[in-house]
Protein backbone atom coordinates (compact mmCIF):
# COMPACT_ATOMS: atom_id res chain seq x y z
CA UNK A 1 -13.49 27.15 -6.54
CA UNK A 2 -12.01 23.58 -7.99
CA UNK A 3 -14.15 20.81 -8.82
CA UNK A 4 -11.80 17.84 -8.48
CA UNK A 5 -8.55 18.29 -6.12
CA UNK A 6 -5.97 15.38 -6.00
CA UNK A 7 -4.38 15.38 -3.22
CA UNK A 8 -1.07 13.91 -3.33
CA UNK A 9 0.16 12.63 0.32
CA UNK A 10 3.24 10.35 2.18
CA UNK A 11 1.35 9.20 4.66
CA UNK A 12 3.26 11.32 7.30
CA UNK A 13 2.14 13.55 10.34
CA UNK A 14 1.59 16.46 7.70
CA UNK A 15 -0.70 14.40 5.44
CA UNK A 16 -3.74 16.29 7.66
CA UNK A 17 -2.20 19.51 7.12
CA UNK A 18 -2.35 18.97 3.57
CA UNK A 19 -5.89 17.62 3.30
CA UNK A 20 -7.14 20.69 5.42
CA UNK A 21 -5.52 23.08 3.13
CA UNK A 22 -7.36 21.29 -0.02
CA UNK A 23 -10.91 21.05 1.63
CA UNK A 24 -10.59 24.81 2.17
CA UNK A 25 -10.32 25.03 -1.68
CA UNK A 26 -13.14 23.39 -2.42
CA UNK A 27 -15.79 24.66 -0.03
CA UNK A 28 -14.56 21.20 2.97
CA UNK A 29 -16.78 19.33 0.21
CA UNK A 30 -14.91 16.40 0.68
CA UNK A 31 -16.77 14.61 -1.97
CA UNK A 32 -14.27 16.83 -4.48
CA UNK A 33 -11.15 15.55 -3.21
CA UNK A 34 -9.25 12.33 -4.47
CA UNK A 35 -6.43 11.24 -2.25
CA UNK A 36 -3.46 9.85 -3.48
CA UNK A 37 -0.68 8.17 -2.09
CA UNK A 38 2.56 6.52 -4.98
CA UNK A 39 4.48 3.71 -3.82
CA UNK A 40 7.86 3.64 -6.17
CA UNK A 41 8.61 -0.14 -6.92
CA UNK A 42 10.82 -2.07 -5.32
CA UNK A 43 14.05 -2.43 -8.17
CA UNK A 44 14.69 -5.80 -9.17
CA UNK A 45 18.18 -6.66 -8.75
CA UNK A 46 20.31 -9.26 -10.08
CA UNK A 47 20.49 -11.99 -7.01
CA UNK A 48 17.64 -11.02 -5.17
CA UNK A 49 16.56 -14.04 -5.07
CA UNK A 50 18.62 -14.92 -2.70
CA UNK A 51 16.82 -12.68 -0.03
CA UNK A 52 14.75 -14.48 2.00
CA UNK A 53 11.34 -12.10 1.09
CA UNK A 54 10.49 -12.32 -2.58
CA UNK A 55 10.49 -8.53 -3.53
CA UNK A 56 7.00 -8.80 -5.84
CA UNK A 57 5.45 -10.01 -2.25
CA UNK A 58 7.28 -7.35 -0.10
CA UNK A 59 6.13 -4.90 -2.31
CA UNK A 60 2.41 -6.29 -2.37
CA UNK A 61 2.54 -5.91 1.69
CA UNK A 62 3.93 -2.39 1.22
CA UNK A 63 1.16 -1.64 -1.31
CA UNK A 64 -1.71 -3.36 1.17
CA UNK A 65 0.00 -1.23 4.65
CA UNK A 66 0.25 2.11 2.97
CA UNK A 67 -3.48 1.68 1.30
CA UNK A 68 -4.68 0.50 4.75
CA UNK A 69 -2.87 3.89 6.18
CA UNK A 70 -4.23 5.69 3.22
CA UNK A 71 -7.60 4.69 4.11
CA UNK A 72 -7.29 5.54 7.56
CA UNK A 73 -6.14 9.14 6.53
CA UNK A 74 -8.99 9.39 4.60
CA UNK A 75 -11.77 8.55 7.03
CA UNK A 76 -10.84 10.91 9.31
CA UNK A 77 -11.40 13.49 6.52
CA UNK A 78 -14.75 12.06 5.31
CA UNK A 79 -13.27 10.93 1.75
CA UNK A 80 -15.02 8.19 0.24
CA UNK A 81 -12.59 4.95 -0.49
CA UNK A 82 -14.14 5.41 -4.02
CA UNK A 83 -12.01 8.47 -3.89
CA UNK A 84 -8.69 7.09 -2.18
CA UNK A 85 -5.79 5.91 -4.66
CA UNK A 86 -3.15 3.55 -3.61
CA UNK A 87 -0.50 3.70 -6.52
CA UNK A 88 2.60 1.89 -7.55
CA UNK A 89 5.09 3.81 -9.64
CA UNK A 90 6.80 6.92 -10.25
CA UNK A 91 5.27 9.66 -7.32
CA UNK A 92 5.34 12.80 -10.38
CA UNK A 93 3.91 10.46 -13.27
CA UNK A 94 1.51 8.44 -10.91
CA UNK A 95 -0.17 11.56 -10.11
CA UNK A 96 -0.43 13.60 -13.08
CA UNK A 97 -1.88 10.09 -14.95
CA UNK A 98 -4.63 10.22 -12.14
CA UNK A 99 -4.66 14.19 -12.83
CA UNK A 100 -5.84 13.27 -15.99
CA UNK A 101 -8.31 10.22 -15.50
CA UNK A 102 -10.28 12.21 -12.97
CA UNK A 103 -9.94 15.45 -14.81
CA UNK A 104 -8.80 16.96 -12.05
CA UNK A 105 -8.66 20.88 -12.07
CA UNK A 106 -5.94 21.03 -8.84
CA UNK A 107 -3.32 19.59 -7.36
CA UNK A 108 -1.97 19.80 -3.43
CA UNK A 109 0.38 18.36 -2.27
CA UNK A 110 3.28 19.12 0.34
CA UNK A 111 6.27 21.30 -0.11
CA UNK A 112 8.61 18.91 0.81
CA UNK A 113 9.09 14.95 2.34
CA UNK A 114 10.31 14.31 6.06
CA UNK A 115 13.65 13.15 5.58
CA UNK A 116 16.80 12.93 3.74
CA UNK A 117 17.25 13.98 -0.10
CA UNK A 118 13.40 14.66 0.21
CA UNK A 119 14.09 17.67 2.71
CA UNK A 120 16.78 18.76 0.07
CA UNK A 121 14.90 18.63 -3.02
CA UNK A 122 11.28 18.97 -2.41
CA UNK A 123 11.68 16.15 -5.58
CA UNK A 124 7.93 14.83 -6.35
CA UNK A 125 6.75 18.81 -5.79
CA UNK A 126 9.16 20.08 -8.33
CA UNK A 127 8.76 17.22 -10.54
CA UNK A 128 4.64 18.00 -10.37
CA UNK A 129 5.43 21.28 -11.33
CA UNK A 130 7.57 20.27 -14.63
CA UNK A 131 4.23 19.10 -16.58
CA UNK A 132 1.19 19.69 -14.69
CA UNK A 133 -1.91 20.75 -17.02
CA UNK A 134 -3.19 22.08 -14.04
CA UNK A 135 -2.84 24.28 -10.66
CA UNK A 136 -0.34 22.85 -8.35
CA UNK A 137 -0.61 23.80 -4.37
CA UNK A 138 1.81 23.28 -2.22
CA UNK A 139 1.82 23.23 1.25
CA UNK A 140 4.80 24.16 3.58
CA UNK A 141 4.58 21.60 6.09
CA UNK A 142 7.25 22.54 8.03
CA UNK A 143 11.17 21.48 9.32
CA UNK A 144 9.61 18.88 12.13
């Protein structure tokens, strides 16, 4: 059995799929799960400023909404918000740094996003894969 699961989600339908499939690992202690959700930054392009939204505050409201969805998630799963992790950056490299602060034993996360190039490439999973110092689970979640 795992002591510390991160559990990697997108904040889609299948995010309770995935969070069922790590409480099973770890006894439905929910206490040993960390969920984690990566925004990727907004890329600062030359004339933005034009826009009429500065991007630093868009992406501040997209960090606050997803953490507030995040949280949500959670609850319903019993995971204490000490153990919920809103986090801007890189999905792959986001996770595997808070692999490593929490000494986390496991990974889960799902096979593969809900649209476009993520339905193609399965990109964060594989990515997880390439470098992980621990177990990796992935979940199918399905063609929906």
């Amino acid at each position: 059995m795992y002591n510390k699961v991160v559990v990697a989600v997108d904040l889609s339908d299948s995010s309770k799929k995935i969070i069922d499939a790590a409480l099973n690992l770890v006894g439905n202690d929910p206490d040993k799960l960390a969920l984690a959700h990566v925004v990727e930054p907004i890329p600062s392009v030359w004339g933005m400023e034009s826009y009429a939204m500065d991007p630093i505050e868009l992406q501040q409201k997209i960090l606050d909404s997803s953490g507030k969805m995040l949280e949500e998630i959670g609850n319903k799963s019993k995971i204490d918000k000490s153990n919920q992790h809103t986090l801007l950056g890189t999905p792959a490299t986001e996770i595997r740094n808070l692999v490593e602060e929490l000494k986390a034993d496991a990974i889960v996360i799902g096979s593969h996003g809900n649209s476009g190039w993520k339905i193609v490439l399965g990109s964060t999973a594989i990515k997880l894969l390439h470098g992980a110092t621990c177990d990796v689970l992935t979940i199918y979640v399905g063609d929906d």
